[in-house]
N, C-alpha and C. Protein backbone atom coordinates (compact mmCIF):
# COMPACT_ATOMS: atom_id res chain seq x y z
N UNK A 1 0.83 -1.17 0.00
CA UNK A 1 0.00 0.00 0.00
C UNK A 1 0.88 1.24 0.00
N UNK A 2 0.36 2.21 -0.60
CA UNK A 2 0.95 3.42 -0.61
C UNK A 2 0.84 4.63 0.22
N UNK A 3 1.47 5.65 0.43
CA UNK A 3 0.73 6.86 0.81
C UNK A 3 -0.10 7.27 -0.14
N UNK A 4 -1.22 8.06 -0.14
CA UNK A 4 -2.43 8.46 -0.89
C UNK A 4 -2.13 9.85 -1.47
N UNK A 5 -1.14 10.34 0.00
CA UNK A 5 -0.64 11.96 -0.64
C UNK A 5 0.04 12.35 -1.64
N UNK A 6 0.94 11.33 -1.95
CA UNK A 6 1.74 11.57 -2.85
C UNK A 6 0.93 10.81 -4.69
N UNK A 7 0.14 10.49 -4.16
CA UNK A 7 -0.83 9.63 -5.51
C UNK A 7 -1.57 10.22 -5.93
N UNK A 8 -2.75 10.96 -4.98
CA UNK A 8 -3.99 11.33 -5.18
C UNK A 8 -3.52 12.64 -6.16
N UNK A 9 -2.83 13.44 -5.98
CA UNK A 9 -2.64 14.82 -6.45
C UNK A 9 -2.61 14.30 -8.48
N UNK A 10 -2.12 13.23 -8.87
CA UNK A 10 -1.29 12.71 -10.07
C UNK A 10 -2.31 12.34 -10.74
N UNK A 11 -3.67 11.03 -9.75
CA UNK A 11 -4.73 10.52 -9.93
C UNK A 11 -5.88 11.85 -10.57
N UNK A 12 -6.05 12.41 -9.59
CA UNK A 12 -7.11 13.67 -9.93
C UNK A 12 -6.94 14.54 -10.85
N UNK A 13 -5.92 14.99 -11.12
CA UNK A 13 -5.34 15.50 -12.65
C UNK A 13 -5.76 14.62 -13.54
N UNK A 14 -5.47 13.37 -13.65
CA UNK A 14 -5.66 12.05 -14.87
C UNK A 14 -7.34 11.93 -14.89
N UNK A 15 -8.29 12.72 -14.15
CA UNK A 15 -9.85 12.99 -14.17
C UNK A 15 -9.78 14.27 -15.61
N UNK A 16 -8.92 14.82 -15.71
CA UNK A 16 -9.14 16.09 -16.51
C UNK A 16 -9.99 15.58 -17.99
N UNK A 17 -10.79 15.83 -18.28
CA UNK A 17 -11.56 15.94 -20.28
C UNK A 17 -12.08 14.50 -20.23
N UNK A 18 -11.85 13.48 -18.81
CA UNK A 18 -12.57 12.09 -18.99
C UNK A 18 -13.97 11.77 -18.80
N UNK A 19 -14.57 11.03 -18.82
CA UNK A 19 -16.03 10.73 -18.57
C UNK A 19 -16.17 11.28 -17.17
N UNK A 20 -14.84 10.60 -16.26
CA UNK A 20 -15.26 11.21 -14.80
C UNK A 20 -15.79 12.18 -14.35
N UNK A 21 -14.64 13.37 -15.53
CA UNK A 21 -15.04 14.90 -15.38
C UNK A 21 -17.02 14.92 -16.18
N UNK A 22 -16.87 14.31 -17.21
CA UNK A 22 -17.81 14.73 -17.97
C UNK A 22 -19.29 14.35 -17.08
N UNK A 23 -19.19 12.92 -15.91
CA UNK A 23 -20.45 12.59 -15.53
C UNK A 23 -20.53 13.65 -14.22
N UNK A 24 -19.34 14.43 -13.73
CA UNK A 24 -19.53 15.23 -12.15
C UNK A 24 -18.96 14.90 -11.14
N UNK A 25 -18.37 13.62 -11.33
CA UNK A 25 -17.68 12.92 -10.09
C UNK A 25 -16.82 13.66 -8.95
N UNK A 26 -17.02 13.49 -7.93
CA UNK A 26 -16.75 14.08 -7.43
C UNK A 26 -15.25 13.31 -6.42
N UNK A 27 -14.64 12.88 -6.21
CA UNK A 27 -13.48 12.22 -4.73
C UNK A 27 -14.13 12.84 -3.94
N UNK A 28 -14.39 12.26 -2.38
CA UNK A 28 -15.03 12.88 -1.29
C UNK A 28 -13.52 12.21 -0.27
N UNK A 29 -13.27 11.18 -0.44
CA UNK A 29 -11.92 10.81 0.10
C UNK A 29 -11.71 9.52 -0.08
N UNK A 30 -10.14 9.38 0.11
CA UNK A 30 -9.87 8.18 -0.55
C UNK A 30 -8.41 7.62 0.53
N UNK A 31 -8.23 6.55 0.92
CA UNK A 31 -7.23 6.00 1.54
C UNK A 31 -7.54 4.38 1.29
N UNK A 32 -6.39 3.89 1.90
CA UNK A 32 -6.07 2.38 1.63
C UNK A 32 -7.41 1.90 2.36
N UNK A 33 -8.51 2.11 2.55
CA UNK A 33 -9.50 1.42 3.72
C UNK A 33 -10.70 1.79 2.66
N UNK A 34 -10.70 2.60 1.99
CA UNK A 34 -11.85 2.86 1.44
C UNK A 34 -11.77 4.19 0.35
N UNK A 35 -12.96 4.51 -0.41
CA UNK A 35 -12.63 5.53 -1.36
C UNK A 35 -14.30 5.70 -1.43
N UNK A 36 -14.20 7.17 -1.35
CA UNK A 36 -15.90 7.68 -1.69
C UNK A 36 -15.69 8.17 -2.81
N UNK A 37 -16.75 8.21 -3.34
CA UNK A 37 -17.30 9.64 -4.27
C UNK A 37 -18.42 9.84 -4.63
N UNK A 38 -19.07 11.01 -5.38
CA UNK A 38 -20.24 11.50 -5.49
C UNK A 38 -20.43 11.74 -6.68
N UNK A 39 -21.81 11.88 -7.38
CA UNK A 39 -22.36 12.17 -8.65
C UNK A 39 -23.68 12.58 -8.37
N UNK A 40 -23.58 14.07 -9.11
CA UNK A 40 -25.00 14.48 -9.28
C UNK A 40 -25.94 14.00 -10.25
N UNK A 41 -27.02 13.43 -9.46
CA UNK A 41 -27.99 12.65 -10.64
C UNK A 41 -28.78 13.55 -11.64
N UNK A 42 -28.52 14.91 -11.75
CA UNK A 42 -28.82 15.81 -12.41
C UNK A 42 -28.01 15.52 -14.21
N UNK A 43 -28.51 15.63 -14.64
CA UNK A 43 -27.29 15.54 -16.28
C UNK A 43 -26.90 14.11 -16.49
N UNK A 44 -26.80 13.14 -15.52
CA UNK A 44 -26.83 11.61 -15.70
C UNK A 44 -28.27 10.62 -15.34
N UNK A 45 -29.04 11.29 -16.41
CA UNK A 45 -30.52 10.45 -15.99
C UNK A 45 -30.45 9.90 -17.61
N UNK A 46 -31.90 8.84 -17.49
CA UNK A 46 -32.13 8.47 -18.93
C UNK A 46 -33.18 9.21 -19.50
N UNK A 47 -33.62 9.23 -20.72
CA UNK A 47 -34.88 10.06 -20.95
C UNK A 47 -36.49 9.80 -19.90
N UNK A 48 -36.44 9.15 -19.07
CA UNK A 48 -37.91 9.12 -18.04
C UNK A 48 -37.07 10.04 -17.27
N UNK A 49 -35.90 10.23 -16.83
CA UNK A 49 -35.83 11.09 -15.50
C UNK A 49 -35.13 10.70 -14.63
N UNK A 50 -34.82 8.95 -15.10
CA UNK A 50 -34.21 8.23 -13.94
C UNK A 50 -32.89 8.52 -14.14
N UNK A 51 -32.18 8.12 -12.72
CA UNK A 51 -30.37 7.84 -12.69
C UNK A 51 -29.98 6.77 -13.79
N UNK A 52 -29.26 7.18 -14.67
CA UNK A 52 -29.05 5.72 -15.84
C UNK A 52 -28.35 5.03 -15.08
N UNK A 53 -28.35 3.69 -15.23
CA UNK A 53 -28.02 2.90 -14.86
C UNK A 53 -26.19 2.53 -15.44
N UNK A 54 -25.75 2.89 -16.77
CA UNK A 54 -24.67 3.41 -17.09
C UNK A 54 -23.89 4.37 -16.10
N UNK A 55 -24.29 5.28 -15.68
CA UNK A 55 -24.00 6.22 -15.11
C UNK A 55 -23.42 6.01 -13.58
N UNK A 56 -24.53 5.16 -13.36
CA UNK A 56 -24.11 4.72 -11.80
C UNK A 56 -22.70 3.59 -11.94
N UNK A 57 -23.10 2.82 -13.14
CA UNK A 57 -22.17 1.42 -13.22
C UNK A 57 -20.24 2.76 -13.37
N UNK A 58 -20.45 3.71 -14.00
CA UNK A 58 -19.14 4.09 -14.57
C UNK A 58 -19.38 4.56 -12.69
N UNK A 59 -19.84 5.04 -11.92
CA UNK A 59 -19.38 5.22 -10.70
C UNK A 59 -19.25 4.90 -9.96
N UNK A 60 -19.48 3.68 -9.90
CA UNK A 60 -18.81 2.27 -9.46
C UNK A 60 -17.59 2.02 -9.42
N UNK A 61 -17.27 1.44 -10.74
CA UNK A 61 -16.12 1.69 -11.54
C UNK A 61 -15.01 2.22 -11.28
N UNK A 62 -15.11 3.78 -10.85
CA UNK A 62 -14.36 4.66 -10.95
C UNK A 62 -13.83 4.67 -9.13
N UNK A 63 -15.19 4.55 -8.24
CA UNK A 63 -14.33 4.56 -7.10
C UNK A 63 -13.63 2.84 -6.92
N UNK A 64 -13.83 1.79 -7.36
CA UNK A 64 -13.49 1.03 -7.91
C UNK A 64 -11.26 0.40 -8.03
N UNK A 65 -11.67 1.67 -9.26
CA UNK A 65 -10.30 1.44 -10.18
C UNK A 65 -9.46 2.62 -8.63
N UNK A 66 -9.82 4.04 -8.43
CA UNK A 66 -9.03 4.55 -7.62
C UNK A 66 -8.66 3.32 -5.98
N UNK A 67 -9.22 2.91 -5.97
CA UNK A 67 -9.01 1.85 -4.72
C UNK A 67 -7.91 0.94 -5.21
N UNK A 68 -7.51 0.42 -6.58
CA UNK A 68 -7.36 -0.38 -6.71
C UNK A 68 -5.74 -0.10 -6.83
N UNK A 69 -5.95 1.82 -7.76
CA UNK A 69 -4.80 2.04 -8.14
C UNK A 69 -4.18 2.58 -6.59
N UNK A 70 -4.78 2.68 -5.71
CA UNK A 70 -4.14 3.20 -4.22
C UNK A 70 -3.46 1.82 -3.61
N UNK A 71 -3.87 0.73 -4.18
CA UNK A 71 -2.76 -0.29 -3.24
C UNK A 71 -2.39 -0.70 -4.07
N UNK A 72 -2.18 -0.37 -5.51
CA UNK A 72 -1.21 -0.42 -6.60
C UNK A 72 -0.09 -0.03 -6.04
N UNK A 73 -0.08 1.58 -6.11
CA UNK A 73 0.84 2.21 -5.66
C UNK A 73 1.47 2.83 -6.83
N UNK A 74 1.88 4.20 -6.52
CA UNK A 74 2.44 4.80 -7.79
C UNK A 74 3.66 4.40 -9.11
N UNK A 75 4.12 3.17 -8.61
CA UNK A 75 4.65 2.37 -9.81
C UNK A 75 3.94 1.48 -10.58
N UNK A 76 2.55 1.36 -10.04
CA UNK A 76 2.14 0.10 -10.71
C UNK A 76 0.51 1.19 -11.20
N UNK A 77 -0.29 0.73 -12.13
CA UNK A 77 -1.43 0.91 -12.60
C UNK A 77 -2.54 -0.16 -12.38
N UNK A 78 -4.02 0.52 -12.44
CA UNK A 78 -5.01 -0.67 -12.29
C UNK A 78 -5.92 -0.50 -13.13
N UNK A 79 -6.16 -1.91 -14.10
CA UNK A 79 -7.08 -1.45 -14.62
C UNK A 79 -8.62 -2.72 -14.49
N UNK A 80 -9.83 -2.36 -14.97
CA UNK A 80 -10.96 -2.86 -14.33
C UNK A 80 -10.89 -4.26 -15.73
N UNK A 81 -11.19 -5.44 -15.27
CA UNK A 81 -11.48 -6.58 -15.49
C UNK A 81 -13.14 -7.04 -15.11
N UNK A 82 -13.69 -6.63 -14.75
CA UNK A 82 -14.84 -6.73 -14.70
C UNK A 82 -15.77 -6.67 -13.24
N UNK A 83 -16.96 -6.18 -14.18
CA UNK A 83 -17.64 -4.91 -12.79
C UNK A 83 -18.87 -5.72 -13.46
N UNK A 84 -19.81 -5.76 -12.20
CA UNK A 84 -21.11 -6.83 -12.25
C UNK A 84 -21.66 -5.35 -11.16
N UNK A 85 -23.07 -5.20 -11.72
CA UNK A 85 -23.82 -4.10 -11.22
C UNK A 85 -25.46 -4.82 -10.88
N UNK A 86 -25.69 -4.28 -9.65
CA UNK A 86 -27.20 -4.94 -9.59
C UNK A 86 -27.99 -3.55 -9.24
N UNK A 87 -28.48 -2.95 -9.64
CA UNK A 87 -29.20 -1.79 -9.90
C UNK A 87 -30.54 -2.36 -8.47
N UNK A 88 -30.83 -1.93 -7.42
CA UNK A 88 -32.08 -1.91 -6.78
C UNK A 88 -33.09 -0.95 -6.75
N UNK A 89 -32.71 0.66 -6.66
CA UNK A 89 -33.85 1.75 -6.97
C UNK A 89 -32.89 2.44 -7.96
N UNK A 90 -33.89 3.58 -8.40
CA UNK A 90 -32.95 4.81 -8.67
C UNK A 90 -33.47 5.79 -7.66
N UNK A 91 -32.65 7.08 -8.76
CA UNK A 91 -33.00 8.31 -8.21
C UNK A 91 -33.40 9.23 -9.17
N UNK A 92 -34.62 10.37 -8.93
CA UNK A 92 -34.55 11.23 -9.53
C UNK A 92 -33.73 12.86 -9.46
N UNK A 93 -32.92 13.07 -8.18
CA UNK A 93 -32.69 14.52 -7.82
C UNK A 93 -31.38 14.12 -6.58
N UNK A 94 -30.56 14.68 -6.74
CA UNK A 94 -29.59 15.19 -5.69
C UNK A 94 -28.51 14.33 -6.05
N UNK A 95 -27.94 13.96 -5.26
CA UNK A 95 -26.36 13.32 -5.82
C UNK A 95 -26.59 11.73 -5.22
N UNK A 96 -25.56 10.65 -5.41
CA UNK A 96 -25.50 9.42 -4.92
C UNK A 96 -23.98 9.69 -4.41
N UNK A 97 -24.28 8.78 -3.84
CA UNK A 97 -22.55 8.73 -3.17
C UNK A 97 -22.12 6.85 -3.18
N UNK A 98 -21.10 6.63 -3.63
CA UNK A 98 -20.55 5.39 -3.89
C UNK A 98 -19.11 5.46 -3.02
N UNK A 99 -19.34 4.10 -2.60
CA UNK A 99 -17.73 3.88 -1.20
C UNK A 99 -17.70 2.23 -1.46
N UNK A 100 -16.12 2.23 -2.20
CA UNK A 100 -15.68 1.26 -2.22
C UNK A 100 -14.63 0.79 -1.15
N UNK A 101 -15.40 -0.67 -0.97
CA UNK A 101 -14.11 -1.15 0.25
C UNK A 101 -13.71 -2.93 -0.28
N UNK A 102 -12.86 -2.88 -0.01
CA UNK A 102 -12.10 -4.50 -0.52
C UNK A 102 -12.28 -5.42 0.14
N UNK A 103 -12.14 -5.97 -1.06
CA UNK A 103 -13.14 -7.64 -0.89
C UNK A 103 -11.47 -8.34 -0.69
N UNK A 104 -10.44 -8.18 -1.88
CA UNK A 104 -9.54 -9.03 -1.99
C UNK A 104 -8.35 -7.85 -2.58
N UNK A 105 -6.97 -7.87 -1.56
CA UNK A 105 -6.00 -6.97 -2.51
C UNK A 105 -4.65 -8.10 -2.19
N UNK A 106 -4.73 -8.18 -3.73
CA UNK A 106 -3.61 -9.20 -3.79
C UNK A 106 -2.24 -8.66 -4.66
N UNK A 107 -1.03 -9.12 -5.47
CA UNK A 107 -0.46 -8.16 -5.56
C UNK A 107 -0.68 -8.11 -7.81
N UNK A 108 -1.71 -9.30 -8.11
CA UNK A 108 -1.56 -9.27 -9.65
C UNK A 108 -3.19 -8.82 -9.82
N UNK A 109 -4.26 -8.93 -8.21
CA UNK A 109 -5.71 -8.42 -8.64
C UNK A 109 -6.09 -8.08 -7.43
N UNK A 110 -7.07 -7.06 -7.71
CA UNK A 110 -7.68 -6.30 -6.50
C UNK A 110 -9.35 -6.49 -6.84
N UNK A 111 -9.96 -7.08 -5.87
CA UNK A 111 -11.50 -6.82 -6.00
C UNK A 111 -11.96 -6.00 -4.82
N UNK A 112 -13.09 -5.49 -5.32
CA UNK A 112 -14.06 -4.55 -4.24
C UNK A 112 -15.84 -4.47 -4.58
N UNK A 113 -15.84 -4.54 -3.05
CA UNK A 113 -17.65 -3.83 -2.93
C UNK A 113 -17.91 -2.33 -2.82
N UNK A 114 -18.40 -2.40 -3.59
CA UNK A 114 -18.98 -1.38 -3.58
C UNK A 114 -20.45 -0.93 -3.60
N UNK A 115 -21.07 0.03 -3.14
CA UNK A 115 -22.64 0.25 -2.50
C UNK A 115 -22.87 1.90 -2.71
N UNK A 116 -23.92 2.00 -3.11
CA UNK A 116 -24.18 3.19 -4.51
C UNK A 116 -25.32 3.71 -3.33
N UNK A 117 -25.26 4.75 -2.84
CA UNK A 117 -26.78 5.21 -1.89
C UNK A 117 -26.98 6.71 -2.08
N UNK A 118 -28.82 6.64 -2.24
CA UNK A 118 -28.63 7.98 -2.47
C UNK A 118 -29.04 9.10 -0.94
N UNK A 119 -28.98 10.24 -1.63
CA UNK A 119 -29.34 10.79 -0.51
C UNK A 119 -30.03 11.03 0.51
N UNK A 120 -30.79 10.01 0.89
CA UNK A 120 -31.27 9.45 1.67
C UNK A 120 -31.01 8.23 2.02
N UNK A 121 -29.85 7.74 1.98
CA UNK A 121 -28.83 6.74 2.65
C UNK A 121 -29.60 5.54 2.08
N UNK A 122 -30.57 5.45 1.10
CA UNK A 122 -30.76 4.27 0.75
C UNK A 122 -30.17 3.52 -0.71
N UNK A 123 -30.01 2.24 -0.45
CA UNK A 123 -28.59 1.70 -1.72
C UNK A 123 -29.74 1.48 -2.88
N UNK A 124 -28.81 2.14 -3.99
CA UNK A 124 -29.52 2.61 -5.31
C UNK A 124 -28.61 1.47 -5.78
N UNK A 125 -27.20 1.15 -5.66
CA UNK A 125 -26.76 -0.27 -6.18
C UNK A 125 -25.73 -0.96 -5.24
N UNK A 126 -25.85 -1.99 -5.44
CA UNK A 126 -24.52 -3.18 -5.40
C UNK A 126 -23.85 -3.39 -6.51
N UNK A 127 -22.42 -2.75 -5.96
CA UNK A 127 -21.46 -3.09 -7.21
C UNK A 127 -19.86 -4.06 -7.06
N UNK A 128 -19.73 -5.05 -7.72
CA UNK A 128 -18.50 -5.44 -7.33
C UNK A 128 -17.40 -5.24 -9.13
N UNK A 129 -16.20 -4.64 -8.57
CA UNK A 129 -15.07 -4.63 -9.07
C UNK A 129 -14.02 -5.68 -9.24
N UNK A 130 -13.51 -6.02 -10.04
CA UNK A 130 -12.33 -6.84 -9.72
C UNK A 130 -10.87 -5.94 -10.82
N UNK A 131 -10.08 -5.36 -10.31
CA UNK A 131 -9.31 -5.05 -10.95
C UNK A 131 -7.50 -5.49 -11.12
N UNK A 132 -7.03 -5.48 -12.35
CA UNK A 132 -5.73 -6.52 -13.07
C UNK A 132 -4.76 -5.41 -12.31
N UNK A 133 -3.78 -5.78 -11.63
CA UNK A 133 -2.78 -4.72 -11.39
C UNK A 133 -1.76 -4.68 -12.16
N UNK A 134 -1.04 -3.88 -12.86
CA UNK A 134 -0.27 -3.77 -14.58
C UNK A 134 1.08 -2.33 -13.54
N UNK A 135 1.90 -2.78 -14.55
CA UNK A 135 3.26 -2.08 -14.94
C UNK A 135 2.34 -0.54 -15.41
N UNK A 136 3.19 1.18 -15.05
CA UNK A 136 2.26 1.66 -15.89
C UNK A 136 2.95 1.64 -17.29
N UNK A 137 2.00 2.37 -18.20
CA UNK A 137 2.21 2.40 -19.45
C UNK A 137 3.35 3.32 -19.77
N UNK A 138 4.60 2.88 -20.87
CA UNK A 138 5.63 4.05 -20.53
C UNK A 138 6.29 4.00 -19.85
N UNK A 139 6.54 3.23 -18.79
CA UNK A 139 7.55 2.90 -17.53
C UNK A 139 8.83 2.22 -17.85
């Protein structure tokens, strides 16, 4: 595991012009124990109104891969191998918040749970991650 201080600053830059930026995501915090973040369900609905279900899965995902790349550690990269989403409600208004915590950190794969709730603390999904830990690219 790494320090987060010296990662997070490198990580959050690498958000710049990506979907991350483009869906709202927000980091609320992130260390070797766990990683939040937030999305406003505003601008990520489907045409009825609802939270897309895309939307939630990429924010999954995303707190996900940062968990994965935090016990990577800044020599190594993570990338997602596959994310299984079980959608239980949506939402129409305010933000969700997603907090991934580990299932398994090993040193060639990292899996995690993750639990999607909206603002009213009730879980909009169950999400599990499993991510490949890789050399980075260019190294």
């Amino acid at each position: 595991m790494t320090d987060t201080d010296d990662l997070l600053p490198a990580l959050l830059a690498s958000f710049r012009g990506t979907l991350v930026e483009r869906l709202g995501i927000e980091l609320v915090t992130a260390d070797a124990a766990r990683v939040v973040a937030r999305m406003p369900v505003a601008g990520n609905t489907q045409p009825y109104g609802l939270l897309h279900g895309g939307a939630t899965a990429a924010l999954a995902e995303t707190v996900g891969s940062v968990a994965a790349t935090i016990h990577a550690g800044p020599a190594l990269s993570a990338v997602g191998t596959e994310l299984s989403a079980t959608h239980h409600r949506s939402a129409r208004e305010g933000y969700v918040t997603a907090t991934a915590t580990p299932l398994h950190l090993g040193r060639s794969t990292a899996s995690f749970d993750v639990a999607v709730l909206d603002d009213d603390g009730r879980r909009v999904c169950t999400a599990r991650l499993s991510c490949m830990i890789l050399g980075r690219p260019g190294a």
